[in-house]
Protein backbone atom coordinates (compact mmCIF):
# COMPACT_ATOMS: atom_id res chain seq x y z
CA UNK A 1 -29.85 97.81 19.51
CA UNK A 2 -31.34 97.16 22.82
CA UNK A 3 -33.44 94.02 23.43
CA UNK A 4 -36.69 95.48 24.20
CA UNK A 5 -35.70 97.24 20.98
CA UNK A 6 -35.43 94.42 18.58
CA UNK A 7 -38.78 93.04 20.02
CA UNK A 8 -40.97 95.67 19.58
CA UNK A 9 -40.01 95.87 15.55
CA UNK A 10 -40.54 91.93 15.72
CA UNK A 11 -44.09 92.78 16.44
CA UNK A 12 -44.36 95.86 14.63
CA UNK A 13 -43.22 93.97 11.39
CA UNK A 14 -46.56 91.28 12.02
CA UNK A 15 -48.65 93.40 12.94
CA UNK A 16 -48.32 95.97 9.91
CA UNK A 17 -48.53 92.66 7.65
CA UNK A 18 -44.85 92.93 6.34
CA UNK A 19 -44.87 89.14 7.65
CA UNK A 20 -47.30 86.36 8.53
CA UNK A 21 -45.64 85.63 11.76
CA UNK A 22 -42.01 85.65 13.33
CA UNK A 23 -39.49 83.26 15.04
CA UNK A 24 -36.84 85.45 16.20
CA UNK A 25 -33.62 85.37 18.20
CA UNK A 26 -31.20 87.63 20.04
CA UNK A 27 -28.03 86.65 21.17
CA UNK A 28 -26.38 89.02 23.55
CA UNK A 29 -25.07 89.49 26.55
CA UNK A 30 -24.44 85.93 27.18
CA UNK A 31 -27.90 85.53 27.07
CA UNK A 32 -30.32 83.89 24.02
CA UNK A 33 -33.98 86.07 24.21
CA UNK A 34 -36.20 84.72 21.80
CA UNK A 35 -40.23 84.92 20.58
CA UNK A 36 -42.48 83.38 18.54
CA UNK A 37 -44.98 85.31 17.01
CA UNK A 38 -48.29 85.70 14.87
CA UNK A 39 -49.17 83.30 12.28
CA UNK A 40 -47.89 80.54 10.26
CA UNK A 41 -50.37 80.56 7.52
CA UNK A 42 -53.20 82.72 6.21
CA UNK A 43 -54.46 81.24 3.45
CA UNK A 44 -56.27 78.88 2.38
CA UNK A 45 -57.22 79.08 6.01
CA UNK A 46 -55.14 80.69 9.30
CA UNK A 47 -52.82 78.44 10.83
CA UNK A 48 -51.51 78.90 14.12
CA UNK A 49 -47.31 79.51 14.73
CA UNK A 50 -46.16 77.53 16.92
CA UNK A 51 -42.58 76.96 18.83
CA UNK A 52 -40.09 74.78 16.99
CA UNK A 53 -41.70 74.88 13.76
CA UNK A 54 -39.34 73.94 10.89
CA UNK A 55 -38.86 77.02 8.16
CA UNK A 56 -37.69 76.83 4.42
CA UNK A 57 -33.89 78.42 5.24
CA UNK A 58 -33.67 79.09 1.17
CA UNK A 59 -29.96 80.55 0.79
CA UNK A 60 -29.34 80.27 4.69
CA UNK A 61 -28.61 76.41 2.89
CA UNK A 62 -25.56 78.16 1.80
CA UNK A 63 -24.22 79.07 4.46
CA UNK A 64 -24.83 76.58 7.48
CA UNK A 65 -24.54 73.75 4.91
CA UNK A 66 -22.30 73.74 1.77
CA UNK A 67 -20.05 76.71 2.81
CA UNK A 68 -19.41 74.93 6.31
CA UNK A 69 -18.75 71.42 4.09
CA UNK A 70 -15.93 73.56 2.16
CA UNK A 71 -14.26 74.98 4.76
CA UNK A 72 -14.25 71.53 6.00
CA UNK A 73 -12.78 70.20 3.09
CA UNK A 74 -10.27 72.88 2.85
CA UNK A 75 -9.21 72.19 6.49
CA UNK A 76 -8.73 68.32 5.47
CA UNK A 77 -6.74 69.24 2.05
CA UNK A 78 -9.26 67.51 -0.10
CA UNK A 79 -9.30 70.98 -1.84
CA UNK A 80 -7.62 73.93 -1.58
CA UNK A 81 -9.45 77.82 -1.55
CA UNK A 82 -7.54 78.99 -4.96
CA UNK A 83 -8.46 75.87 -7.01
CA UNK A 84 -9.80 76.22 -10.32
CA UNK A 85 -13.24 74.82 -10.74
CA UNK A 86 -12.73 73.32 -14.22
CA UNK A 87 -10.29 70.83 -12.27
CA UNK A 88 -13.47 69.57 -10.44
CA UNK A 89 -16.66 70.23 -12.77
CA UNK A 90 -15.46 69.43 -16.38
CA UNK A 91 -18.16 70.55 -18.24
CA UNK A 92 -16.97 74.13 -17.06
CA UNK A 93 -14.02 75.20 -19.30
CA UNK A 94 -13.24 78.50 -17.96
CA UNK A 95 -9.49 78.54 -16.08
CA UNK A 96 -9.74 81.58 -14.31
CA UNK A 97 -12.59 80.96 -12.07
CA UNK A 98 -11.63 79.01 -8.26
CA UNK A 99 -13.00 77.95 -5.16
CA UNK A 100 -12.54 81.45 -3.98
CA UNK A 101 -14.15 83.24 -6.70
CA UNK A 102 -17.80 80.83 -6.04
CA UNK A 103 -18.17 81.47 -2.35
CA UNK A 104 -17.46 85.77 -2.38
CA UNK A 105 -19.60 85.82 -5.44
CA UNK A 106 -17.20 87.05 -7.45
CA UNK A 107 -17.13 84.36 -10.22
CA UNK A 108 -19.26 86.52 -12.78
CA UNK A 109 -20.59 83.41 -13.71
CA UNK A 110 -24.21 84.93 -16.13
CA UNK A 111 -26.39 83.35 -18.55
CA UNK A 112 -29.56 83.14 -19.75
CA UNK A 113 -31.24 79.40 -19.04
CA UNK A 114 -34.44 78.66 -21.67
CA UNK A 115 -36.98 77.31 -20.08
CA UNK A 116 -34.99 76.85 -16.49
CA UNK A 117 -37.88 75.53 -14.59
CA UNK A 118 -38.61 73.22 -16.92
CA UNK A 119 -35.37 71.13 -17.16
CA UNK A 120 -34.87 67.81 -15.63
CA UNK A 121 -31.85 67.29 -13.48
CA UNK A 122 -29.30 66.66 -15.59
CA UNK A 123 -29.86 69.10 -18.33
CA UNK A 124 -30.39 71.80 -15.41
CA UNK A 125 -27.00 71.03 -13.76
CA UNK A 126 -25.20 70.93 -17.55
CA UNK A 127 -26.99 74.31 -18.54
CA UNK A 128 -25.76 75.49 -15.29
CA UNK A 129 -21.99 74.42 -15.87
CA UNK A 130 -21.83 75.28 -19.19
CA UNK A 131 -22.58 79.23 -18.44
CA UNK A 132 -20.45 81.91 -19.45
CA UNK A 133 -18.19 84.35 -17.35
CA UNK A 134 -18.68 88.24 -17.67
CA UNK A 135 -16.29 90.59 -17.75
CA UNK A 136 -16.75 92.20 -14.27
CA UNK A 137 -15.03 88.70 -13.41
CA UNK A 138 -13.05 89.26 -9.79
CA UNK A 139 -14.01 92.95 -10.27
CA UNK A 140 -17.57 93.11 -8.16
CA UNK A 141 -19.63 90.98 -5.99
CA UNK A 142 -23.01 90.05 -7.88
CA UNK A 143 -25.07 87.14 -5.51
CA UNK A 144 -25.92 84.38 -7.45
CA UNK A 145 -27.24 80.65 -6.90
CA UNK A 146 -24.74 79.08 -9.42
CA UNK A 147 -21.33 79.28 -7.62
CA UNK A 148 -22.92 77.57 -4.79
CA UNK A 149 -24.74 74.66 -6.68
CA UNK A 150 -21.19 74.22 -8.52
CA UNK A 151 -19.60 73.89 -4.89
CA UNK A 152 -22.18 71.45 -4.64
CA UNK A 153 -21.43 69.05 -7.23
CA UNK A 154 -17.59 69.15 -6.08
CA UNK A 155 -18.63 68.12 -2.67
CA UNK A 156 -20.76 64.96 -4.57
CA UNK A 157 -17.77 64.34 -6.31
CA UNK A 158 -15.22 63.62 -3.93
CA UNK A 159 -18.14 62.14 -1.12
CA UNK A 160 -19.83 60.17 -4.13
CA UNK A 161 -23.21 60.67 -2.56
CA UNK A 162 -25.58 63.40 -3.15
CA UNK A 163 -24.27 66.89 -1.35
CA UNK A 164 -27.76 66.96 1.14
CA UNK A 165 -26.62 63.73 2.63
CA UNK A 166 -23.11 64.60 3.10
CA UNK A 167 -24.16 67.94 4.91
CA UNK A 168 -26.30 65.81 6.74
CA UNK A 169 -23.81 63.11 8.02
CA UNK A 170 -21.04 66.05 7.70
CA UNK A 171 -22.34 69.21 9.36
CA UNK A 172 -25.75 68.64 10.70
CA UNK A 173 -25.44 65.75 12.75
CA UNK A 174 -22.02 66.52 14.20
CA UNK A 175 -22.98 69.56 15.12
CA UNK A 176 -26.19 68.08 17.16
CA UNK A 177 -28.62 69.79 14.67
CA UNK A 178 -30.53 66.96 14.89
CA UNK A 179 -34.39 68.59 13.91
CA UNK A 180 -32.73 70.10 10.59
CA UNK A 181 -33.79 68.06 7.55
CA UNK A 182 -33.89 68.52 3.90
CA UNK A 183 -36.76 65.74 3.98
CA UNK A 184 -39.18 67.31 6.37
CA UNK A 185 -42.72 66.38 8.21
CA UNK A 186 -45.07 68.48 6.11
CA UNK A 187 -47.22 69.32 9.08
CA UNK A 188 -44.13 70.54 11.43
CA UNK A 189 -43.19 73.09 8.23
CA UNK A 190 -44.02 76.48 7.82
CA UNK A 191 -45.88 77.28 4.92
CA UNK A 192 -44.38 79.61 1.76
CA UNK A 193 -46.13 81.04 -0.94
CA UNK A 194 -49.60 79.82 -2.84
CA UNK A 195 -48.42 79.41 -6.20
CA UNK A 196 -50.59 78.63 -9.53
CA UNK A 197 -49.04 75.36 -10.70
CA UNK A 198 -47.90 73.76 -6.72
CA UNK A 199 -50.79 75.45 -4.57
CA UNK A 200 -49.71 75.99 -1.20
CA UNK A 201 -45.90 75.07 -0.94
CA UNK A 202 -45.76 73.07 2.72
CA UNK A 203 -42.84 70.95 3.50
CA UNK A 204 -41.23 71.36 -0.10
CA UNK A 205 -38.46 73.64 -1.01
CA UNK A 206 -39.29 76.75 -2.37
CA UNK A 207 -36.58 77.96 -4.76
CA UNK A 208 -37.37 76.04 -8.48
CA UNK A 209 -33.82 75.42 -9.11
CA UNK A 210 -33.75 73.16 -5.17
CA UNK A 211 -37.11 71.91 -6.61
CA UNK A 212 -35.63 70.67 -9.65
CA UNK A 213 -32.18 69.66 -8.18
CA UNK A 214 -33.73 68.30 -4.93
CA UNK A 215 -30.75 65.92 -3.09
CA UNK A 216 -28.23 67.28 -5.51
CA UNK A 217 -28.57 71.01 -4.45
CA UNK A 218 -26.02 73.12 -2.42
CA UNK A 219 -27.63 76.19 -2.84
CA UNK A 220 -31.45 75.38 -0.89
CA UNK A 221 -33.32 72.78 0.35
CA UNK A 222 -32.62 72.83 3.90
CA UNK A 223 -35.57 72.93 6.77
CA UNK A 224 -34.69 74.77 10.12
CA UNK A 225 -36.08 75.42 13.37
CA UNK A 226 -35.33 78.28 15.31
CA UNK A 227 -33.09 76.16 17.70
CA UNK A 228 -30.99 74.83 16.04
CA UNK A 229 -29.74 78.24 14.41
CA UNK A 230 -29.15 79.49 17.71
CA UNK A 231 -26.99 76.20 18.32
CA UNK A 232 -25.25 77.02 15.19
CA UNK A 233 -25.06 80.67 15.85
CA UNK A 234 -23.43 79.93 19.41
CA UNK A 235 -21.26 77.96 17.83
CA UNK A 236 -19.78 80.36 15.20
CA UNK A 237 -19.49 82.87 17.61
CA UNK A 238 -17.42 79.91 20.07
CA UNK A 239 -19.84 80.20 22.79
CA UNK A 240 -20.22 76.77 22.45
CA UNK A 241 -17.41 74.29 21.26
CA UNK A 242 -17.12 71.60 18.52
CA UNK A 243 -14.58 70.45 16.68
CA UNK A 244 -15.82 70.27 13.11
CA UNK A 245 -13.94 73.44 12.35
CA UNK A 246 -10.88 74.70 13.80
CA UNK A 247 -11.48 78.08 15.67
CA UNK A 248 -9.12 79.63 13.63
CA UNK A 249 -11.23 78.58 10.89
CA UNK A 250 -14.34 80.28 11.59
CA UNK A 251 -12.66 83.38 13.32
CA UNK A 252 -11.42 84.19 9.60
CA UNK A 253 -14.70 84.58 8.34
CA UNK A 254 -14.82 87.69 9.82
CA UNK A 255 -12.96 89.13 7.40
CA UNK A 256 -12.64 90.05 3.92
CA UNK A 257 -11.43 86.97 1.29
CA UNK A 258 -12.15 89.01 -1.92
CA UNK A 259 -8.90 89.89 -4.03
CA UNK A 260 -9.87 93.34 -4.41
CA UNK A 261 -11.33 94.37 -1.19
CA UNK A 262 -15.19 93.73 -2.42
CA UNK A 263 -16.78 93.79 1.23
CA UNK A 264 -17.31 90.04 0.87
CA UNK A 265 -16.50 86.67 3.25
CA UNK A 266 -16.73 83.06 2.74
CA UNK A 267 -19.81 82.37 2.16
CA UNK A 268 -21.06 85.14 4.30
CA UNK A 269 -21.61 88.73 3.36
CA UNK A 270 -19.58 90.54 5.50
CA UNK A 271 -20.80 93.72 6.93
CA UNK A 272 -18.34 96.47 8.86
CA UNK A 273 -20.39 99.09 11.72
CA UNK A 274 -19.26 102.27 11.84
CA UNK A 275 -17.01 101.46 14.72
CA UNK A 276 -15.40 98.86 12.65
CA UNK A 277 -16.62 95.71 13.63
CA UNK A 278 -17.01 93.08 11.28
CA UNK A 279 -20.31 91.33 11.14
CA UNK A 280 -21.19 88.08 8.35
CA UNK A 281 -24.22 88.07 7.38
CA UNK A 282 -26.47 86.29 4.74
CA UNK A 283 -30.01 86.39 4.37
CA UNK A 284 -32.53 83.68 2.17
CA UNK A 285 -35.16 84.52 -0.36
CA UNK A 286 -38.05 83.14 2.19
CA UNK A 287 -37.67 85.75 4.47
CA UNK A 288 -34.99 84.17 6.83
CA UNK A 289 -31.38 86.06 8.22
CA UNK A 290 -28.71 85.73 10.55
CA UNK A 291 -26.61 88.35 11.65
CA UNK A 292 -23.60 87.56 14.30
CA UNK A 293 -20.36 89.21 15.53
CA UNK A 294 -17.85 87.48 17.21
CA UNK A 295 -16.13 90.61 18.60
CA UNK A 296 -19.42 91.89 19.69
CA UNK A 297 -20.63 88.20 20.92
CA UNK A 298 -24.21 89.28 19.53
CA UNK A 299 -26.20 88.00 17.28
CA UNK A 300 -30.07 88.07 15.63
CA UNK A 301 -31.51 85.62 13.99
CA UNK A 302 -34.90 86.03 12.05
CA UNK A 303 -37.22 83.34 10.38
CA UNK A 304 -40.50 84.57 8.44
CA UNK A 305 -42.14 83.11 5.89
CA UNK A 306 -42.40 86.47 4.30
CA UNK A 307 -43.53 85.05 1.02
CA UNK A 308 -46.94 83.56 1.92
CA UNK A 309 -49.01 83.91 0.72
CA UNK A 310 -47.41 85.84 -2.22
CA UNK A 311 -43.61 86.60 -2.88
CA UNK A 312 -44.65 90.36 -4.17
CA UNK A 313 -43.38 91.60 -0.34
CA UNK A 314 -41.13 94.57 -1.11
CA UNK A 315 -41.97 96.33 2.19
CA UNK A 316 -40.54 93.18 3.99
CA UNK A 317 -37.23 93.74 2.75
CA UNK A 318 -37.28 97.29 3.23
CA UNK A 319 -38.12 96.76 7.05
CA UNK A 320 -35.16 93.84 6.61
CA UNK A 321 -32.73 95.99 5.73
CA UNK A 322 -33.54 98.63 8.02
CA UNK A 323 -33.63 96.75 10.76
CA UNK A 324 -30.16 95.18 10.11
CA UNK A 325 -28.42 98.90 9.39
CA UNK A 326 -29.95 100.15 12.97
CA UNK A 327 -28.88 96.80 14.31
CA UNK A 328 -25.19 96.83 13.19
CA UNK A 329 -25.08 100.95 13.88
């Protein structure tokens, strides 16, 4: 998709009201063409958007944080990708499930949680371990939070420290993503959505479970701005260079790790265009996505706070997934 393209749906998407306001990249051509755009708030009264803002990445957590730490720790041989859980989280007794199975999704990992967003910590993270495993097991990719807040609590175990400070110290800072936080400035956030029982969520992580879990989460909780995806971004697609990862390392994420074929990466969703180019992708519940081929050395990165003022926004991920078929096509 051209540039002027992508643009022009940027501002078609505010200005139908399918989002408050957009901070939006395209990485192509060697080049990095980005806009900021429409509002950051519109109730209880408008608030401006302004450049370098600080969204709520939601799952994007998964992937620039805790799926980055695990590669890491594969790399290092502090675990290995076929691992069985239950050899690092003991209250989880079932032997089939590994490494491999939480980040493609393929775990099959269900359960119903009573009263979920009402836990405390520790009873949330022991409901959460104690879950069953369905029999579609290793048969079909369904998304879930658990796998990744599991990966999570392996990373606290062998770090000893809660998993948000060892992405931190681990990913964020050695990558020079120094204006990424999990504590943030209120004021330099993005709002999400007005809710009954937390008003206007500002500066606080919107997913319940992150709420709940706070430090201990691997699955949300992390605060972006728009340039330091593109610094991450650039450096997945080795544009720039840094030695947290071997090459080798992230150039295999462009492919399928599944055992059956399932159309799923690392951590990533992994998306194939028509002329066969593989593409990762993963999006996050607030209305935030990144899109990037190596082959292609493009990429798009979109941050919206699609769910203010109400998460009810079906037409957002229509345009969404639109927008990333013509993209890829």
């Amino acid at each position: 998709m051209k540039a002027d393209a992508v643009k022009a749906r940027m501002m078609q998407m505010v200005d139908e009201q399918i989002a408050p306001g957009v901070s939006y990249a395209h990485l192509h051509d060697g080049q990095v063409e980005t806009m900021v755009y429409g509002k950051a708030a519109l109730v209880p009264q408008v608030q401006p958007l302004r450049w370098g803002m600080l969204y709520d990445m939601a799952s994007l957590t998964k992937v620039v944080g805790t799926t980055t730490m695990i590669l890491k720790m594969i790399e290092q041989e502090m675990l290995a990708l076929d691992d069985r859980v239950a050899d690092h989280i003991p209250l989880f007794n079932d032997q089939r499930v590994t490494i491999r199975h939480l980040l493609t999704h393929t775990s099959a990992i269900s359960g119903y949680i009573p009263h979920r967003n009402q836990l405390p910590p520790d009873k949330l993270l022991a409901a959460l371990d104690s879950l069953s495993v369905g029999d579609w097991f290793d048969q079909k990719v369904v998304y879930t939070d658990v796998g990744l807040i599991m990966l999570g609590q392996t990373i606290e175990k062998f770090y000893q420290a809660p998993v948000q400070t060892v992405i931190q110290n681990e990913v964020l800072i050695p990558l020079g993503l120094t204006e990424s936080t999990f504590d943030p400035v209120k004021e330099n956030c993005v709002p999400t959505e007005m809710t009954a029982d937390r008003g206007l969520i500002q500066g606080e992580v919107h997913d319940p479970k992150a709420f709940i879990l706070k430090e201990h989460c691997g699955s949300a909780g992390l605060f972006m701005p728009l340039n330091d995806l593109i610094k991450f971004a650039q450096w997945i697609l080795g544009i720039t260079d840094n030695d947290l990862l071997q090459r080798s390392t992230i150039d295999s994420l462009f492919k399928d790790w599944t055992t059956h074929h399932l159309g799923r990466s690392l951590g990533w969703d992994l998306r194939i265009s028509p002329d066969q180019t593989p593409w990762i992708y993963h999006t996050g519940y607030t209305g935030t996505y990144i899109l990037l081929s190596k082959a292609r050395q493009e990429g798009l990165i979109v941050l919206t706070n699609r769910v203010h003022p109400t998460a009810d926004n079906q037409a957002f991920l229509d345009f969404r997934d639109q927008l990333v078929a013509d993209f890829i096509e």
